[in-house]
Every structure is written in structure tokens, then in C-alpha cells.
N, C-alpha and C. Protein backbone atom coordinates (compact mmCIF):
# COMPACT_ATOMS: atom_id res chain seq x y z
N UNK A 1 -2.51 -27.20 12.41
CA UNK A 1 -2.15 -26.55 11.17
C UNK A 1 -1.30 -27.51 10.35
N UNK A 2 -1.84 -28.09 9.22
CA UNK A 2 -1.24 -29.20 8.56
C UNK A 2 -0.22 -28.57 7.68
N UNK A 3 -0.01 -27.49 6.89
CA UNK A 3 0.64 -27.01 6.06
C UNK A 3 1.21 -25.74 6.71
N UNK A 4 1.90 -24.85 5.64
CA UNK A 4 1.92 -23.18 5.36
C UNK A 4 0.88 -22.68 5.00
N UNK A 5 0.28 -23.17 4.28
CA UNK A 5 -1.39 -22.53 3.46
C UNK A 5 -2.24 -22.81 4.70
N UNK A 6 -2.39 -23.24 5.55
CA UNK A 6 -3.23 -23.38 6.64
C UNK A 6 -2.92 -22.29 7.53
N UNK A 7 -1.45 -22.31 8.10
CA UNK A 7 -0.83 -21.12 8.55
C UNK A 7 -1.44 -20.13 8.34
N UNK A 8 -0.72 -19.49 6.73
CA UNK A 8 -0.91 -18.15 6.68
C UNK A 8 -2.32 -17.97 6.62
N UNK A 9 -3.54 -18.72 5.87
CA UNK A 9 -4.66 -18.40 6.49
C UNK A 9 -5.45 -18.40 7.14
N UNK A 10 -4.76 -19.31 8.54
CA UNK A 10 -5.18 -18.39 9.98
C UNK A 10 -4.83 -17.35 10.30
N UNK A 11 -3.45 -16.77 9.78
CA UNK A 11 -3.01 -15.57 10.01
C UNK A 11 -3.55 -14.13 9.52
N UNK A 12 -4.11 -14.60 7.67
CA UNK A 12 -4.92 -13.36 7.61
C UNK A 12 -6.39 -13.14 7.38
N UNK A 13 -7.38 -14.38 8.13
CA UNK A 13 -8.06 -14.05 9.09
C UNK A 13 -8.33 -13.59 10.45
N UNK A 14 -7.62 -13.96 10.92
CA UNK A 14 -7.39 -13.36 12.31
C UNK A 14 -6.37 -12.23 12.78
N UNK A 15 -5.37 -12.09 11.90
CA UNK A 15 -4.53 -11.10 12.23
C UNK A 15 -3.98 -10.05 11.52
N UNK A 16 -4.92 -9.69 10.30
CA UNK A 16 -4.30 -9.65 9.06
C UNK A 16 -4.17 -7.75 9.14
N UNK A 17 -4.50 -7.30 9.86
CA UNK A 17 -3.59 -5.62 10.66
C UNK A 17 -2.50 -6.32 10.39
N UNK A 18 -1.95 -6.90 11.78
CA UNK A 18 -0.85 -6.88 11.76
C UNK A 18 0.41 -7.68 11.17
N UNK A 19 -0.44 -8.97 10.15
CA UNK A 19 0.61 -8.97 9.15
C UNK A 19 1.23 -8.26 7.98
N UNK A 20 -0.08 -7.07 7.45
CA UNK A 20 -0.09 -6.20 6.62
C UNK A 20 1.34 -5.39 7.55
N UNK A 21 0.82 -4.72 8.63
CA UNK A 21 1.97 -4.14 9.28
C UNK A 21 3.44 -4.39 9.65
N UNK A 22 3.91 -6.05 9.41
CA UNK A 22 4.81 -6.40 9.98
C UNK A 22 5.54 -6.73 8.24
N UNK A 23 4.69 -6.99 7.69
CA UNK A 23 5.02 -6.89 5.81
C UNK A 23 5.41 -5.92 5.38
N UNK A 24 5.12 -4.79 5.44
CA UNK A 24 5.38 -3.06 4.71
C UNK A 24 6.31 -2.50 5.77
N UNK A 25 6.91 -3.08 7.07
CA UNK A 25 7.74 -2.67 7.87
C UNK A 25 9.18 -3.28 7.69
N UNK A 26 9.11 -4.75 7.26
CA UNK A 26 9.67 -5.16 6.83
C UNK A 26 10.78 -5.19 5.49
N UNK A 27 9.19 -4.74 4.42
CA UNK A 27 9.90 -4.12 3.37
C UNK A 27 10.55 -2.63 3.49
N UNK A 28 10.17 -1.98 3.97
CA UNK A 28 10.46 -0.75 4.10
C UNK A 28 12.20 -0.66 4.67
N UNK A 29 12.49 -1.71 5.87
CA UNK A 29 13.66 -2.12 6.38
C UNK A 29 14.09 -1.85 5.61
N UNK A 30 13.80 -3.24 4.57
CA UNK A 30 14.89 -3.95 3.60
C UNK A 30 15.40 -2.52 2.61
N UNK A 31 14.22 -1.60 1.89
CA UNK A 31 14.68 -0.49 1.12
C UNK A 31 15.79 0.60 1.52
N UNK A 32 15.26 0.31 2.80
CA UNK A 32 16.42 1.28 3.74
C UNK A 32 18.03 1.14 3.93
N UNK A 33 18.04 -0.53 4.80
CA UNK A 33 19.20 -0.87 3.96
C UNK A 33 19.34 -0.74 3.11
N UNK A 34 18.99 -0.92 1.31
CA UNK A 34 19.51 -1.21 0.82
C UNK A 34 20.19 0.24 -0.16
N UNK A 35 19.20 0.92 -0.22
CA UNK A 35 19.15 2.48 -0.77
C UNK A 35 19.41 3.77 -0.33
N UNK A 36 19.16 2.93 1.27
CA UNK A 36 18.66 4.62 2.20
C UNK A 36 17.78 5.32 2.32
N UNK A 37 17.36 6.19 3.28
CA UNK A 37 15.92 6.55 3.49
C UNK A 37 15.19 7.37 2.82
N UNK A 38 16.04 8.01 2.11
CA UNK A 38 15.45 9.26 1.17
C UNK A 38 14.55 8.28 -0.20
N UNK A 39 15.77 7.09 -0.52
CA UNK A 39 15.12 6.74 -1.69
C UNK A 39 14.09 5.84 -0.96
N UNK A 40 14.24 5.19 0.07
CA UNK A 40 12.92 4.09 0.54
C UNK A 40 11.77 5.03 0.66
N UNK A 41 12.23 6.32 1.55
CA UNK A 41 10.77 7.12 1.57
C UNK A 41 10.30 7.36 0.62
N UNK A 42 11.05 7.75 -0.69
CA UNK A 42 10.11 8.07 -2.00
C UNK A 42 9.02 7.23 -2.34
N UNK A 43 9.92 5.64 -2.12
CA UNK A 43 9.44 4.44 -3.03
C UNK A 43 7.79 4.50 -2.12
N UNK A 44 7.75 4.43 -0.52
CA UNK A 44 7.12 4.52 0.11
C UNK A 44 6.19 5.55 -0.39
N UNK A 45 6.34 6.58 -0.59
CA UNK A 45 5.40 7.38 -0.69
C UNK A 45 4.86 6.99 -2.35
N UNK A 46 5.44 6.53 -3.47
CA UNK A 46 4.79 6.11 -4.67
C UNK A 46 3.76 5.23 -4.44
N UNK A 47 4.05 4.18 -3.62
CA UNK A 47 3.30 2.80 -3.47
C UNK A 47 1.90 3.78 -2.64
N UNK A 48 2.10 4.47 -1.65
CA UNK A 48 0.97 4.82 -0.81
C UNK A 48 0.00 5.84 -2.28
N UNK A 49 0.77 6.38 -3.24
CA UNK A 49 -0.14 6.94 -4.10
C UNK A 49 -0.27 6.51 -4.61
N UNK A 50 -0.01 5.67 -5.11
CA UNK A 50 -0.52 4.24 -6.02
C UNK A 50 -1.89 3.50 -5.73
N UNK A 51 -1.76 3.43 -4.00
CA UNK A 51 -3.09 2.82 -3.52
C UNK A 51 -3.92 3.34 -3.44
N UNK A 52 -3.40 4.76 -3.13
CA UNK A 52 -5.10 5.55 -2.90
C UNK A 52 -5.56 6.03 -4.70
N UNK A 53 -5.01 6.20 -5.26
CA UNK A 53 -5.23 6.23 -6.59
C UNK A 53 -6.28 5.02 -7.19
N UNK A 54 -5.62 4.12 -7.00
CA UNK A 54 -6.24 2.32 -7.44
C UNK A 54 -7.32 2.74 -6.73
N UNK A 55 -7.50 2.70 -5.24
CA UNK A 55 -8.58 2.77 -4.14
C UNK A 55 -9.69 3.47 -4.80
N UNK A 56 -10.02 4.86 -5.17
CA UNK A 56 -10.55 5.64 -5.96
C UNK A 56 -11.17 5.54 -7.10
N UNK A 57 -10.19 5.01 -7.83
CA UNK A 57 -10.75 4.04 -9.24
C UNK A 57 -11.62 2.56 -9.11
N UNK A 58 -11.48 2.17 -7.55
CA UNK A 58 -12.16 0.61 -7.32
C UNK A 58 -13.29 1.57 -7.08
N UNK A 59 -13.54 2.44 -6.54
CA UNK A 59 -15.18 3.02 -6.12
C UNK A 59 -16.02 3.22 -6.63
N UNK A 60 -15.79 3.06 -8.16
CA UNK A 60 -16.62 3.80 -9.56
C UNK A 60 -16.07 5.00 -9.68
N UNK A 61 -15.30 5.66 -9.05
CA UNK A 61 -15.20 7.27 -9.31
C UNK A 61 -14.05 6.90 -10.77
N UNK A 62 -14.12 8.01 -11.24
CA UNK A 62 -13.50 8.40 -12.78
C UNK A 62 -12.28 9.35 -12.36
N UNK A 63 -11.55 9.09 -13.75
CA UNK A 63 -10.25 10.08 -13.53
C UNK A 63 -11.04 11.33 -13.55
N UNK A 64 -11.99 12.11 -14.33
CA UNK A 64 -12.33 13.34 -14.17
C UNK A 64 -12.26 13.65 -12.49
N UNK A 65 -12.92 13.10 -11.95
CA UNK A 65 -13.64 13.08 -10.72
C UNK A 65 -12.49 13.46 -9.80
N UNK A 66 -11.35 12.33 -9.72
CA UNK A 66 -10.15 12.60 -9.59
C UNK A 66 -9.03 13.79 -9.37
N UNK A 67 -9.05 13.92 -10.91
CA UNK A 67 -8.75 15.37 -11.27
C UNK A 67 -9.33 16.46 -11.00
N UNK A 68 -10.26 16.83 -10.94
CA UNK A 68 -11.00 17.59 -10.20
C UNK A 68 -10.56 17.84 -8.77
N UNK A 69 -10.51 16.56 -7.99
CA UNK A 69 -10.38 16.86 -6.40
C UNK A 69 -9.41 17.43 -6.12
N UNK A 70 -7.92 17.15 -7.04
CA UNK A 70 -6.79 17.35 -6.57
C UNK A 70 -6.07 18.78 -6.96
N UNK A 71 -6.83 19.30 -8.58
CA UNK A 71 -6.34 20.40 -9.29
C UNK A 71 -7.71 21.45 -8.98
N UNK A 72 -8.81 21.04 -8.53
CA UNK A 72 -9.75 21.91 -8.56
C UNK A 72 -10.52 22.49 -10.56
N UNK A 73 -11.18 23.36 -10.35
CA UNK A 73 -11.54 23.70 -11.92
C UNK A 73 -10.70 24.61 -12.55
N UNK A 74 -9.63 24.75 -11.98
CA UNK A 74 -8.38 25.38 -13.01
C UNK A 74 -7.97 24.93 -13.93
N UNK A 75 -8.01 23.88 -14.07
CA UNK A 75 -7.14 22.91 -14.75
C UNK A 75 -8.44 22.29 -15.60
């Protein structure tokens, strides 16, 4: 491994679970210290709706589509 850039991408080819996992555990630490858990869990829980949101929108699906799943045809 001649560099860091060689490094890390052996790392997220081959391991990249658990650098994702050892990254968002990490950060999560750090929020904890720094805020406490109520506010890290929030932040935590924004970012996780953030992704599945983005995730949804990468599929072709539409905000209708969206909206729909979550409010039903009430709304």
C-alpha cells in the first residue's frame, strides 16, 4: 500500500460494512459527547430520514408517490 488513497481503497472494497459502521459510530460518539444523547439521537434520526428520503427519490419514485405512502389519501 503505497499511499492513504491506496489504503482507504482497499478498505472500501473489501470492508466497506464495516467502515460505514465504525464511521457513523464514531460520529455518533463524538455528538454525544458533545451535546448529549437526546440531541445526537435527534441529529441521528434526521440524517437516517434524510437517507431514506434521498434513497426513494434515487428510485424514480416522485414526491406524490412519497406522500402518499406516508399520509395515505387523506391528505
Amino acid at each position: 500500500m503505497e499511499n492513504i488513497f491506496d489504503l482507504l481503497g482497499y478498505l472500501w472494497r473489501e470492508h466497506r460494512g464495516k467502515l460505514i459502521g465504525v464511521t457513523l459510530g464514531l460520529i455518533f460518539g463524538l455528538l454525544t459527547a458533545i451535546w448529549g444523547f437526546g440531541k445526537a439521537l435527534f441529529i441521528g434520526l434526521c440524517v437516517a430520514g434524510g437517507y431514506l428520503i434521498g434513497r426513494h427519490l434515487d428510485q424514480g419514485r416522485g414526491w406524490e408517490d412519497l406522500w402518499k405512502r406516508f399520509f395515505g389519501r387523506r391528505w
